[in-house]
C-alpha atoms as a PDB file:
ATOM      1  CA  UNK A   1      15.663 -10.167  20.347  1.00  0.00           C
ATOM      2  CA  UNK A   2      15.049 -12.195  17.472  1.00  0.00           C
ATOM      3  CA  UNK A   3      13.212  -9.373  16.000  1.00  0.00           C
ATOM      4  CA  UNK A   4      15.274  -6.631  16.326  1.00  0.00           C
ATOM      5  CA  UNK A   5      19.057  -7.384  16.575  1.00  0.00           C
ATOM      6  CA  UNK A   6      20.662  -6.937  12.871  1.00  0.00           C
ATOM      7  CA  UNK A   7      21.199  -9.734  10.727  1.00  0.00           C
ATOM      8  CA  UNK A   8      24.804  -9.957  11.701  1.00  0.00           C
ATOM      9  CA  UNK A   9      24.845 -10.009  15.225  1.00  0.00           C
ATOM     10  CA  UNK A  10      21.808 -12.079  14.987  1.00  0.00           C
ATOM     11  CA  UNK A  11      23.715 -15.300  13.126  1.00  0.00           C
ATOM     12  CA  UNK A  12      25.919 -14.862  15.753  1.00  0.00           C
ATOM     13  CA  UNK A  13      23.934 -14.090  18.812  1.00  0.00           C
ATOM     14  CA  UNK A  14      21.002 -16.123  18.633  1.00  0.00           C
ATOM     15  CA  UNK A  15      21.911 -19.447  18.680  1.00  0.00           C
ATOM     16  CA  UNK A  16      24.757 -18.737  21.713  1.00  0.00           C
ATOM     17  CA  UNK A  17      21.247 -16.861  23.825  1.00  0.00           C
ATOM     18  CA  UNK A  18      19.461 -20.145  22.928  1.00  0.00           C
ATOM     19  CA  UNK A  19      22.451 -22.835  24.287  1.00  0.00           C
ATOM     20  CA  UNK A  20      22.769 -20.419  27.052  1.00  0.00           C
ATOM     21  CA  UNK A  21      19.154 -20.852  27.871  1.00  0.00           C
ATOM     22  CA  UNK A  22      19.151 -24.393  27.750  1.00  0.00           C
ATOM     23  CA  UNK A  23      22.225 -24.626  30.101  1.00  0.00           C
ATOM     24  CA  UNK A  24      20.421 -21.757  32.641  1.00  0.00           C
ATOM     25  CA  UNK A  25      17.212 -24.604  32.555  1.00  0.00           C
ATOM     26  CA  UNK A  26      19.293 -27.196  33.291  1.00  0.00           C
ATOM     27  CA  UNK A  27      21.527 -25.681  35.607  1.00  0.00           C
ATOM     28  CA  UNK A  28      18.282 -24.163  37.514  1.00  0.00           C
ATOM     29  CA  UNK A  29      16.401 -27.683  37.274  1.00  0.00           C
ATOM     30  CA  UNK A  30      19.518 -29.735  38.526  1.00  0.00           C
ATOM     31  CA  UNK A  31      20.002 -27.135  41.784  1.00  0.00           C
ATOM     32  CA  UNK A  32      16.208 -27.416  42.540  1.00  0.00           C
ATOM     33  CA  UNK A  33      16.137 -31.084  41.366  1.00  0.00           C
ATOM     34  CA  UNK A  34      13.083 -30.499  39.596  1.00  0.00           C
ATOM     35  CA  UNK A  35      13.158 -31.635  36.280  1.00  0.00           C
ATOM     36  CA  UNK A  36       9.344 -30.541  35.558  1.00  0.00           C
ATOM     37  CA  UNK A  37      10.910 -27.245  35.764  1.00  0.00           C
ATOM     38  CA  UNK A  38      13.003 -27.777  32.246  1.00  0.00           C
ATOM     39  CA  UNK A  39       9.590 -28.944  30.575  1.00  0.00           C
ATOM     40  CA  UNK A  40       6.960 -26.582  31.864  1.00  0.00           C
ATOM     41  CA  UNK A  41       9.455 -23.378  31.095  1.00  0.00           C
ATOM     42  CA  UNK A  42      12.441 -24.109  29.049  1.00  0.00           C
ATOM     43  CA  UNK A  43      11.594 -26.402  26.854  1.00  0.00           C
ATOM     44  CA  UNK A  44       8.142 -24.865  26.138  1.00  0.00           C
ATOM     45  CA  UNK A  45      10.051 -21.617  25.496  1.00  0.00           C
ATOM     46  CA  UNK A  46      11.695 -23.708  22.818  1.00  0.00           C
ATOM     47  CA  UNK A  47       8.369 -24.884  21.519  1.00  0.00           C
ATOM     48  CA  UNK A  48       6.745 -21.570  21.622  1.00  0.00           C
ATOM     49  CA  UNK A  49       9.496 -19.770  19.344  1.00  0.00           C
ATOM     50  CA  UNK A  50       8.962 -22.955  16.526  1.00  0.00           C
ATOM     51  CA  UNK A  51       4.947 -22.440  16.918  1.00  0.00           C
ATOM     52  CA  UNK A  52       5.480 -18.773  16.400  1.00  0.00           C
ATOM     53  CA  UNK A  53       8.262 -18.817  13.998  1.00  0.00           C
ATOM     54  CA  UNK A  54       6.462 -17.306  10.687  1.00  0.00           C
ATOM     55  CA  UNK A  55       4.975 -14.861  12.473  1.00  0.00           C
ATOM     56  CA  UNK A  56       8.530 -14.160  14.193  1.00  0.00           C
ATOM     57  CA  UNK A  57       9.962 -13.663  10.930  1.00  0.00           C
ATOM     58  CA  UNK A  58       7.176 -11.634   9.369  1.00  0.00           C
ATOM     59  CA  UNK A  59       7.524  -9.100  12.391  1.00  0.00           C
ATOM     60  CA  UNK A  60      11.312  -9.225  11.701  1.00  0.00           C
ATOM     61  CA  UNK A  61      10.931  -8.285   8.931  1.00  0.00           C
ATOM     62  CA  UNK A  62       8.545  -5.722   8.848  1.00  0.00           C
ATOM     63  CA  UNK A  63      11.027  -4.298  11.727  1.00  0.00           C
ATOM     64  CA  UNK A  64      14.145  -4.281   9.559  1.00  0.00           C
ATOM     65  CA  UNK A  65      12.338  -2.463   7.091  1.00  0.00           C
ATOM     66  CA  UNK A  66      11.477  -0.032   9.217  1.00  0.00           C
ATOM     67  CA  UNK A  67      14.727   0.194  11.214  1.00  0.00           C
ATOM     68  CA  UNK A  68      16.003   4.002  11.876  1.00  0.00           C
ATOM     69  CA  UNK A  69      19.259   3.242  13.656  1.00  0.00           C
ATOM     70  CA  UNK A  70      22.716   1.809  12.642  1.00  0.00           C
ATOM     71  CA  UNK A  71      24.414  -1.139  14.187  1.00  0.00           C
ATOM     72  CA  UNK A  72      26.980   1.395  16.580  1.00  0.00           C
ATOM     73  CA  UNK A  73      23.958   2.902  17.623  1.00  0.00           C
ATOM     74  CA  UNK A  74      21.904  -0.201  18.630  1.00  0.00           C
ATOM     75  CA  UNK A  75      25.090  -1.522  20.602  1.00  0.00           C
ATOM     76  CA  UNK A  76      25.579   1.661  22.256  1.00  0.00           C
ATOM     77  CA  UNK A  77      23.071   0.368  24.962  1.00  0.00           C
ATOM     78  CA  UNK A  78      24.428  -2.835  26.186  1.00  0.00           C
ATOM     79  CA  UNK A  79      26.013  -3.343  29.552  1.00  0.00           C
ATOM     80  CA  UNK A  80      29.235  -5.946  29.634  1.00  0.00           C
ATOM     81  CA  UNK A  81      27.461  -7.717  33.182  1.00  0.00           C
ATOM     82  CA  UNK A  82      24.380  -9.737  31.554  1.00  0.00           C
ATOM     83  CA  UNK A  83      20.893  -8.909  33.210  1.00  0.00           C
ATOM     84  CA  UNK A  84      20.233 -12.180  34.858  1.00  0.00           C
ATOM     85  CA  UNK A  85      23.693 -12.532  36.525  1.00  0.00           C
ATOM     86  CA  UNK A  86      23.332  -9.532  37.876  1.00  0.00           C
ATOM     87  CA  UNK A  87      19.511 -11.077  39.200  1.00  0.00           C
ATOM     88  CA  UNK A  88      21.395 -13.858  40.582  1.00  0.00           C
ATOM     89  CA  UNK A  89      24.125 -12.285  42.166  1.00  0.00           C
ATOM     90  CA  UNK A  90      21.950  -9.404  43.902  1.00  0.00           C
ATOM     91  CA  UNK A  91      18.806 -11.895  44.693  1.00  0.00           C
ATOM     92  CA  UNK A  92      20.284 -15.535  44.675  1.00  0.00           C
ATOM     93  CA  UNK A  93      18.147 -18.588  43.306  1.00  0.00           C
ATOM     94  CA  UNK A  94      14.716 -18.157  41.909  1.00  0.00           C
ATOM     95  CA  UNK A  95      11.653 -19.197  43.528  1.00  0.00           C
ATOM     96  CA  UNK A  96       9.332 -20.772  40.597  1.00  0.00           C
ATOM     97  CA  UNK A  97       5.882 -21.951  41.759  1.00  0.00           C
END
């Protein structure tokens, strides 16, 4: 995502997926009253992307140099119902082990 969304959209977009991600952690950790399950997945997500962020950007970059489509284009292939609602709706809960 981070990689290939255009700069505008990306401002915007980014940090909203991140505080959404956060909230699905704890939202997911509080209904299986787990809380190693925010540290061992969400929050190392969060770790992960600063550990990796130069290399993040150099790919981004080197992507949106390289880019061949425009913006009307890119969004032509989202769906309004997010992918993991739809998940949760169809399958329920998450088993993590």
């Amino acid at each position: 995502m981070a990689i290939y969304y255009p700069t505008p959209l990306l401002v915007v977009v980014f940090p909203a997926h991140l505080m959404l991600l956060a909230m699905e952690g704890l939202l997911l950790s509080v209904l299986k009253r787990d809380g190693e399950l925010w540290r061992r997945i969400y929050l190392e997500c969060c770790r992960a992307l600063w550990r990796e962020r130069v290399r993040l950007v150099n790919e981004r970059r080197s992507a949106q140099r390289n880019r061949r489509i425009g913006l009307w284009r890119f969004l032509a292939l989202f769906t309004p119902m997010p992918y993991k609602l739809k998940m949760l709706l169809c399958h329920g809960l998450p088993e993590v082990h």
